[in-house]
Protein backbone atom coordinates (compact mmCIF):
# COMPACT_ATOMS: atom_id res chain seq x y z
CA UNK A 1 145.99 103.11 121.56
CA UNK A 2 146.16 106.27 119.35
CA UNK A 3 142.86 108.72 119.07
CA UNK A 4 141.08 107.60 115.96
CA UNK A 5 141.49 110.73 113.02
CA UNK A 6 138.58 112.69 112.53
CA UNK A 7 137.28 114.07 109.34
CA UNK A 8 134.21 116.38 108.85
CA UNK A 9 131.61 115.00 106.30
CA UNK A 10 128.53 117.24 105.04
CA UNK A 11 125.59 115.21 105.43
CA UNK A 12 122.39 116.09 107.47
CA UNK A 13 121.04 113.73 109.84
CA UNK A 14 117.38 112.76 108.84
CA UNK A 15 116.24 109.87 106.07
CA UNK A 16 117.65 110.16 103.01
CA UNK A 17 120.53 108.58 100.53
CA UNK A 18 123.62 110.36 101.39
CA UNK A 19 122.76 110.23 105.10
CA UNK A 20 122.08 106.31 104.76
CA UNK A 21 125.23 106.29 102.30
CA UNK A 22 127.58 107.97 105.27
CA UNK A 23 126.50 105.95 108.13
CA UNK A 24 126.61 102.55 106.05
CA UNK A 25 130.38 103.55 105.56
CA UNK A 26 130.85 104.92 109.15
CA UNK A 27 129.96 101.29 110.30
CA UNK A 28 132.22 99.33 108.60
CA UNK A 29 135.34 101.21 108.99
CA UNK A 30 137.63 100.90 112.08
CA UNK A 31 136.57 103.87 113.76
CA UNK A 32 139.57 102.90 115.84
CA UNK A 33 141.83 104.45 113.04
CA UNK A 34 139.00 106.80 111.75
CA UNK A 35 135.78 108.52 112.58
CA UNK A 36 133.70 111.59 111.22
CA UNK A 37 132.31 114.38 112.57
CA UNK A 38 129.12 115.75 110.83
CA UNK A 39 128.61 119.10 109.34
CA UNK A 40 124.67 120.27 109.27
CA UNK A 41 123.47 123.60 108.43
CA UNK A 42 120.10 124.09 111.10
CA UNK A 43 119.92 123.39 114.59
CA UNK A 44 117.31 121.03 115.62
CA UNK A 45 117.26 116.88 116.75
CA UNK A 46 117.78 114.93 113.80
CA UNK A 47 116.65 111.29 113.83
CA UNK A 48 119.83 109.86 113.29
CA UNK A 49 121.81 112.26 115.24
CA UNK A 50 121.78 109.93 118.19
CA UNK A 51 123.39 106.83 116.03
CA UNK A 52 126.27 108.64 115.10
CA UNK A 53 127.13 110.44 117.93
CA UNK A 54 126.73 106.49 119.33
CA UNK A 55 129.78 106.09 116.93
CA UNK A 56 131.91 109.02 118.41
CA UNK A 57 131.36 111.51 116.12
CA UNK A 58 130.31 115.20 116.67
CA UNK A 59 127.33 116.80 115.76
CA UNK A 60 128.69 120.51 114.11
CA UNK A 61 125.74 122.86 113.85
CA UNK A 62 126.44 125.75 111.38
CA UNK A 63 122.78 127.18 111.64
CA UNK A 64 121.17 130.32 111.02
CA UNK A 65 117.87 129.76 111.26
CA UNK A 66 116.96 132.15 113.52
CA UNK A 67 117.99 135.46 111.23
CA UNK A 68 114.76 136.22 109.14
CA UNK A 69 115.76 138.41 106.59
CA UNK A 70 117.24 136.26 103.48
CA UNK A 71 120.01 137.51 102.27
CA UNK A 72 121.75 138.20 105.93
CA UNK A 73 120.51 135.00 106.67
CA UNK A 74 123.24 133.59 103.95
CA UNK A 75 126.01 135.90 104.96
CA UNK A 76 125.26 134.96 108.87
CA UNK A 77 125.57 131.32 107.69
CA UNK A 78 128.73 131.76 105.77
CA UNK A 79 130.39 133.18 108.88
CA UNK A 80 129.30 130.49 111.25
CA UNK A 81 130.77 127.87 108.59
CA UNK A 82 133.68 129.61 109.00
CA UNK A 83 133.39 129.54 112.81
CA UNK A 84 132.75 125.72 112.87
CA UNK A 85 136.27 124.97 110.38
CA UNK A 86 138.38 127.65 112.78
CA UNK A 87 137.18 126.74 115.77
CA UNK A 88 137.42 123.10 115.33
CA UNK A 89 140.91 122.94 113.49
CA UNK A 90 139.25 121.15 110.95
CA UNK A 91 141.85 119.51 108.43
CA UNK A 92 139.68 117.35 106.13
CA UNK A 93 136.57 118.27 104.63
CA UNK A 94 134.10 115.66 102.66
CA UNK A 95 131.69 117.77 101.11
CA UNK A 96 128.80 115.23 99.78
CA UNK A 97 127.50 117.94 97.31
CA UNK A 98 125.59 118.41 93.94
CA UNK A 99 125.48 121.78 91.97
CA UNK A 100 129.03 123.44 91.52
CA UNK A 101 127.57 126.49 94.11
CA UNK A 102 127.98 124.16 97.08
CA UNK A 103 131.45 125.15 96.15
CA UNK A 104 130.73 128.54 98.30
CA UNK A 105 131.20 125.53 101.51
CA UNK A 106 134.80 124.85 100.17
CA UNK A 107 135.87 128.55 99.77
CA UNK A 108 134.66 129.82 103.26
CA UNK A 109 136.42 126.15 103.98
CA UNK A 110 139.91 127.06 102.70
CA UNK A 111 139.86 130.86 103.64
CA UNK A 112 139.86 129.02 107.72
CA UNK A 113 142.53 127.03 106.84
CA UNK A 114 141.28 123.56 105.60
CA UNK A 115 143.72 121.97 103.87
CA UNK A 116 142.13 118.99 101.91
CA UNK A 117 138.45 119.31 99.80
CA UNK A 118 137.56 116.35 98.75
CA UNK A 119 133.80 117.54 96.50
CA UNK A 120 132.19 114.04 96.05
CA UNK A 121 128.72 114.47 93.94
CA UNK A 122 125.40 112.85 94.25
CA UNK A 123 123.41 114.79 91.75
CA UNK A 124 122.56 114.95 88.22
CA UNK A 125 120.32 117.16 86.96
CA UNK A 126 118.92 120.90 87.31
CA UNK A 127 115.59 120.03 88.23
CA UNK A 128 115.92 120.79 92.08
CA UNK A 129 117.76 123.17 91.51
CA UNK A 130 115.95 126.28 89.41
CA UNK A 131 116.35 128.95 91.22
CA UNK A 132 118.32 131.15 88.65
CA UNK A 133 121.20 132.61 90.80
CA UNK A 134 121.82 129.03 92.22
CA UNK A 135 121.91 127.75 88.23
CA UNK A 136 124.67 131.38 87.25
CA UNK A 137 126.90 130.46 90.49
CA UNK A 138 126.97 126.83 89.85
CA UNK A 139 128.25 128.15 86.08
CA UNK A 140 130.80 130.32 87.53
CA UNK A 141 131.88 128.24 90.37
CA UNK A 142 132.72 125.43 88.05
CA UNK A 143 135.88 127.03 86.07
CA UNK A 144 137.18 127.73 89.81
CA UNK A 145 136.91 123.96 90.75
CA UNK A 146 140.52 123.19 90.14
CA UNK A 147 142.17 125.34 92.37
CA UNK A 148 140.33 124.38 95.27
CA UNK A 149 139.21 121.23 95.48
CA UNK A 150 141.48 118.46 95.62
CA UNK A 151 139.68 115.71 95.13
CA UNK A 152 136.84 114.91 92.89
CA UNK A 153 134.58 111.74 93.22
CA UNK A 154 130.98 111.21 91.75
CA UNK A 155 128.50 108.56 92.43
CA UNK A 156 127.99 108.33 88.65
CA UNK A 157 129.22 109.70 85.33
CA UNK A 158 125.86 112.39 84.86
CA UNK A 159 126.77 113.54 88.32
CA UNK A 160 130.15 114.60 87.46
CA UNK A 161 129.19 116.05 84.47
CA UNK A 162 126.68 117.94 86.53
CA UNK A 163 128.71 119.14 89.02
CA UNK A 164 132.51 119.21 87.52
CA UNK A 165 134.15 121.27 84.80
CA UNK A 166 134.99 119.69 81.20
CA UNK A 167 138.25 119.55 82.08
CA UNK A 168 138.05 116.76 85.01
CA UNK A 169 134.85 115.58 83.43
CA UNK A 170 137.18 114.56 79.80
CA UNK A 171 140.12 114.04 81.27
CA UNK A 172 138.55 111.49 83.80
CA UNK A 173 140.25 113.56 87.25
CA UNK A 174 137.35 111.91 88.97
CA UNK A 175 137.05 108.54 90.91
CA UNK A 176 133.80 107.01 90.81
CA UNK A 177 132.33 105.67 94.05
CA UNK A 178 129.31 103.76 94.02
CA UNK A 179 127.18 104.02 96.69
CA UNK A 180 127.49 101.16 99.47
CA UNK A 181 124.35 99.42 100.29
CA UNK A 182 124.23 96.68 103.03
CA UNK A 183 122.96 94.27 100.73
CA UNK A 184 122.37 91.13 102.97
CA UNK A 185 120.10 93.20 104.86
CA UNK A 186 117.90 93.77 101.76
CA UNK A 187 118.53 90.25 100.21
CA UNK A 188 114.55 88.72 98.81
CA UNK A 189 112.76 86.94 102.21
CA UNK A 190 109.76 85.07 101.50
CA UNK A 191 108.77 84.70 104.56
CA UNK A 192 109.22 87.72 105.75
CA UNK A 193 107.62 89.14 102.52
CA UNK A 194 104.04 87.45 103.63
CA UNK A 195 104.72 88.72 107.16
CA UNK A 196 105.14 91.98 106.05
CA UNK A 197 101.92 91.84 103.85
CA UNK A 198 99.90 90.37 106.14
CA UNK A 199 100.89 93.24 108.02
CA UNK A 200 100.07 96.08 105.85
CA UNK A 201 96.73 94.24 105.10
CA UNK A 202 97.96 94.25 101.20
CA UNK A 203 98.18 90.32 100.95
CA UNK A 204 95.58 90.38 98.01
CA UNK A 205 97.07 93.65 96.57
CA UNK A 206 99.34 94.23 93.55
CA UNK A 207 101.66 96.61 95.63
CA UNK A 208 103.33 99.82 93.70
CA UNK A 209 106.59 101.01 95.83
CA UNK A 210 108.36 104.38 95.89
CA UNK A 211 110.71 105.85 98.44
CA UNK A 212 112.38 109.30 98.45
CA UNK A 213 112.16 112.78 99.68
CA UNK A 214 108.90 114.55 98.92
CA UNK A 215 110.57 117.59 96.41
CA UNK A 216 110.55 118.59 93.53
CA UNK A 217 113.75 116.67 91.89
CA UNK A 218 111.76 112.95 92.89
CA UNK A 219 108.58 114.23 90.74
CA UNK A 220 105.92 112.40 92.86
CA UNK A 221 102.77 114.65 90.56
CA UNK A 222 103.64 112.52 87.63
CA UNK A 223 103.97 109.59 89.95
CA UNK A 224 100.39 109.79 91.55
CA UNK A 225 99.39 110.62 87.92
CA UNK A 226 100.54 107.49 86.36
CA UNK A 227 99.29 105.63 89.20
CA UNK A 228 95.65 106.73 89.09
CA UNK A 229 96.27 105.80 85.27
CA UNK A 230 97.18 102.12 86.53
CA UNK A 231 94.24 102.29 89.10
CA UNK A 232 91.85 102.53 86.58
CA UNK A 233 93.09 99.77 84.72
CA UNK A 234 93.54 97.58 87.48
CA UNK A 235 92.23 98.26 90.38
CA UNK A 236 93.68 96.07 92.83
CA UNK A 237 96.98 98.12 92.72
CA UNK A 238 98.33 99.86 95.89
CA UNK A 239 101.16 102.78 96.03
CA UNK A 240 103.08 103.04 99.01
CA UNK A 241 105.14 106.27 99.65
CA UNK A 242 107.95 106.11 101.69
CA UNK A 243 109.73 109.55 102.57
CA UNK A 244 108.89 112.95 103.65
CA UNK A 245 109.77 116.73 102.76
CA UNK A 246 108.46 119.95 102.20
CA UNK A 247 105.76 119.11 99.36
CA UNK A 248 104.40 115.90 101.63
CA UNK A 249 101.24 117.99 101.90
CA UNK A 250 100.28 119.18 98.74
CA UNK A 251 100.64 115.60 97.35
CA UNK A 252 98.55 114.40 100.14
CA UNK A 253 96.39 117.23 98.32
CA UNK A 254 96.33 115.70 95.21
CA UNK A 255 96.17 112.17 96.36
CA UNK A 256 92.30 113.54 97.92
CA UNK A 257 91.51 115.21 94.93
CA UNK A 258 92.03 112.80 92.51
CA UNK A 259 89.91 110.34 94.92
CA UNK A 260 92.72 107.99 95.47
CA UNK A 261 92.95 108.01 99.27
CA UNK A 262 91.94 104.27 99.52
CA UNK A 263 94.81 103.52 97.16
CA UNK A 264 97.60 105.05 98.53
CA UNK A 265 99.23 104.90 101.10
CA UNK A 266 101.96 107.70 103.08
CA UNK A 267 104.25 105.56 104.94
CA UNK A 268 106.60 108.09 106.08
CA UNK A 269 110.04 107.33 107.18
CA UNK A 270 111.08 104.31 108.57
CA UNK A 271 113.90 101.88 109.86
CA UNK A 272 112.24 99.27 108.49
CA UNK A 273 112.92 99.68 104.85
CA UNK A 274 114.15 96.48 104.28
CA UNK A 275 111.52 94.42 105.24
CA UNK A 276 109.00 97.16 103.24
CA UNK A 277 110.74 96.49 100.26
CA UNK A 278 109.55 92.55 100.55
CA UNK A 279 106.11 93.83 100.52
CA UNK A 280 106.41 95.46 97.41
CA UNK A 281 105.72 94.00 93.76
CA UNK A 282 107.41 96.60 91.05
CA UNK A 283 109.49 99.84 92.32
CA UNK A 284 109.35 102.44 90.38
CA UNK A 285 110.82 106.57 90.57
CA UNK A 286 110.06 108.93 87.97
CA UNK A 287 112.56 111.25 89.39
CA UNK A 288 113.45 114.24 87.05
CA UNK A 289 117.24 114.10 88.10
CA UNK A 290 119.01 111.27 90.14
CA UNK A 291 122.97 110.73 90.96
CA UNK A 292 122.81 107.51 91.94
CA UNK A 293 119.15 106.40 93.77
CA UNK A 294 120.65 104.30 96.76
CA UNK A 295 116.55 103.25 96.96
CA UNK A 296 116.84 101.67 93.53
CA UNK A 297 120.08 99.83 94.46
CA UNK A 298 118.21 98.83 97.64
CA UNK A 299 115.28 97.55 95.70
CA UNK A 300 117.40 95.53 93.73
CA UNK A 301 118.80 93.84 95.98
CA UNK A 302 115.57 92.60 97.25
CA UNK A 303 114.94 91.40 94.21
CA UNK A 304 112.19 93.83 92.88
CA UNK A 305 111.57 94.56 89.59
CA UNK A 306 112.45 98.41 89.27
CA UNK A 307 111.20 100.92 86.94
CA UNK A 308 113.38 104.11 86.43
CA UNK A 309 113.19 107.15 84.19
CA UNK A 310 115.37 107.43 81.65
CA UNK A 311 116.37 110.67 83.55
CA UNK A 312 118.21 108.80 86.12
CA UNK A 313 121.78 107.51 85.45
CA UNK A 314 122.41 103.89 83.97
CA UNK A 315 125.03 103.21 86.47
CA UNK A 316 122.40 102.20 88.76
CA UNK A 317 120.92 99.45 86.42
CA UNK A 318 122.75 96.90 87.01
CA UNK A 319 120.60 93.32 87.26
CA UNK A 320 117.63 92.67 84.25
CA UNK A 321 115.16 93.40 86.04
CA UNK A 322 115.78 97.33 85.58
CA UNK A 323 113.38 99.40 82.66
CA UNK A 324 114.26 102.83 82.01
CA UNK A 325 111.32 104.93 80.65
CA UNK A 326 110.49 108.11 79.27
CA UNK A 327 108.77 111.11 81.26
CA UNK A 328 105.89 111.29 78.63
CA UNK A 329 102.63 112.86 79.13
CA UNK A 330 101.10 109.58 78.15
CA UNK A 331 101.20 107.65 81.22
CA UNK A 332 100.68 104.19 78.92
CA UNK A 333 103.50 102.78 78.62
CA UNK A 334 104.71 103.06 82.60
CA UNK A 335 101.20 101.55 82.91
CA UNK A 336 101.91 98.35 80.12
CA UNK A 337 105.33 97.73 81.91
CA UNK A 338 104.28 97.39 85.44
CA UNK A 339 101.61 95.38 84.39
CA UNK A 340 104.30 93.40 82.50
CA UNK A 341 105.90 92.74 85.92
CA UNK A 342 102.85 90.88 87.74
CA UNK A 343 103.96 87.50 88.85
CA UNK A 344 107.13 88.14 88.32
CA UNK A 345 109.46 86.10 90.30
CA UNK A 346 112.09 86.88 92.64
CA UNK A 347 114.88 85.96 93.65
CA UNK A 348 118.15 87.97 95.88
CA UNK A 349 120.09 89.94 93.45
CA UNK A 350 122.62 90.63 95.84
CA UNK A 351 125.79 88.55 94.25
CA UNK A 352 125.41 90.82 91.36
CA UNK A 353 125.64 93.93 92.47
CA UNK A 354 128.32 93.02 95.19
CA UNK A 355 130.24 92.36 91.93
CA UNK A 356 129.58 95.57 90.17
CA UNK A 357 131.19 97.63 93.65
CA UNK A 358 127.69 98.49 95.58
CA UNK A 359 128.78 96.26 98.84
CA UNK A 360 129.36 98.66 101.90
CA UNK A 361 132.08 96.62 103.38
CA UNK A 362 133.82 97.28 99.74
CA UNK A 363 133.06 101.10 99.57
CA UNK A 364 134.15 101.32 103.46
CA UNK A 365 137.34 100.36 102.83
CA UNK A 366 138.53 102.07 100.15
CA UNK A 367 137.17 105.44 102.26
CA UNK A 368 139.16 104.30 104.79
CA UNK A 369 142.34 103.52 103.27
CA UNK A 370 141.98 106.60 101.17
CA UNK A 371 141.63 109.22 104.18
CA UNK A 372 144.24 107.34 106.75
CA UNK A 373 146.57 108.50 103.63
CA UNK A 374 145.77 111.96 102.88
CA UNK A 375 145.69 112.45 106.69
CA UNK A 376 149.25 110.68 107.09
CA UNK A 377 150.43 113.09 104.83
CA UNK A 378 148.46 116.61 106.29
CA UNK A 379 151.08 115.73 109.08
């Protein structure tokens, strides 16, 4: 039997979308044929680390952590990137990125000798990202697109516009790739959604679900803000969080101080997101900036009624049950609609969005068949 092809894929090993996204795909391709090896940027144990090194991948650790100082702290990271692609003959390179300044990766990536980029964005907004050099470099870095990467995908039409040039944004250069979701896994239980409330101890609760990482892009203030808005109206109502990230605390902060601590719930990460979601009544993310939420694809599938902000791309809606909604000040009307979702019934939406490209077996294989041929013809 030949050695299964390796390609290196950006993607760090915790929770979160991308990760999920990567590993979903890694399953259901024959890793006989191909396999990837992950790039991450600090060096500690990762949760999932040990599932895909299960899967014969490697673990490539392009850290610098250690170095204090800022500034030589980039420059020492920038030559151990270039370490890992020399060192490791890398050929391929599947940069899951967002702003155009993650294009520094696919320079330092060239200069040791990679010879296909493939720049797939998940992004879709400058919210996360406002640190004003970042915002300049992602300007510049953009017109220099072109002659370096060589492939262009986006999980949705406001991520390529975020992250690509005009050019390959007008001129449709980029392939859209949904994000694969194992959809059976999430399909609507009954049973196992009055397990899983019985469980929680919520069975008399109207249950309020959210689930990403606690920064700034997801926009969890307005979140607990609209909720306390919904408290007050009905009090019955219970938020669970599910996620973590560097501003867990000070929203545990201002969970306390707005006297909510009964009410909601930090659940943390967990494995057991699919059965969660059967817990919950209405989803909801008020994120500033989304590429494509793989949560709200997830939460669809389970059959939940989802409320988005109209921030967050309309790729993503795809069954009825979706309501985009302004980021207003006034809190009312994310109040009046999740109120308009009580007693709503559910049912598996899964058929659906098999049939608008969000299966995982479906996005597997087109990976699969479209790497075996760019690495047939690196040869």
């Amino acid at each position: 039997m030949n050695q299964a092809k390796h390609i290196l894929v950006t993607a760090p090993l915790g929770f979160g979308g991308i990760t999920s996204m990567m590993i979903n795909i890694q399953k259901n391709i024959d890793r006989d044929k191909l396999n990837f090896d992950y790039l991450v940027l600090h060096d500690r144990h990762e949760d999932l680390e040990d599932v895909v090194i299960k899967m014969g991948s490697q673990k490539l650790i392009a850290s610098a952590d250690e170095v204090n100082n800022k500034w030589r702290r980039v420059f020492v990271r920038w030559y151990r990137l270039y370490r890992v692609f020399k060192d490791n003959e890398i050929k391929v390179l599947h940069l899951n990125g967002g702003p155009a300044s993650d294009m520094t990766m696919v320079f330092i990536a060239k200069l040791a000798g990679v010879k296909h980029v493939t720049f797939h964005s998940h992004n879709a907004g400058n919210a996360v990202y406002r640190n004003k050099i970042t915002v300049v470099m992602s300007k510049a870095f953009k017109m220099l697109m072109p002659a370096f990467v060589d492939e262009f995908w986006a999980c949705s039409s406001l991520a390529a516009q975020f992250s690509f040039p005009k050019s390959i944004v007008k001129n449709q250069k980029y392939k859209f790739i949904p994000n694969g979701v194992a959809l059976e896994k999430f399909s609507y239980n009954a049973s196992v959604r009055e397990e899983m409330r019985k469980k929680l101890g919520v069975e008399d609760k109207f249950v309020i679900g959210h689930a990403g990482r606690f920064n700034i892009q997801k926009n969890h203030e307005y979140l607990i803000e609209m909720f306390s808005a919904l408290h007050s109206k009905c009090p019955d109502t219970v938020l669970l969080l599910f996620g973590d990230g560097e501003l867990y605390k000070k929203i545990q902060d201002k969970v306390k101080k707005m006297n909510l601590e009964d009410s909601v719930r930090f659940m943390g990460t967990t494995d057991e997101m699919p059965k969660m979601y059967q817990a919950i009544d209405v989803f909801v993310m008020p994120s500033f900036c989304e590429g494509l939420p793989v949560a709200g694809v997830e939460a669809q599938a389970s059959g939940l009624p989802v409320i988005l902000a109209d921030t967050i791309t309309k790729e993503v809606g795809v069954t009825n049950c979706v309501k985009y909604l302004p980021l207003s000040d006034d809190k009312a009307e994310w109040v009046r609609e999740i109120l308009n979702f009580r007693g709503f019934k559910r049912y598996s939406r899964c058929e659906e969005l098999k049939r608008a490209g969000f299966d995982e077996k479906d996005v597997a294989r087109n990976f699969q068949n479209y790497y075996l041929k760019v690495l047939e013809n690196l040869k």
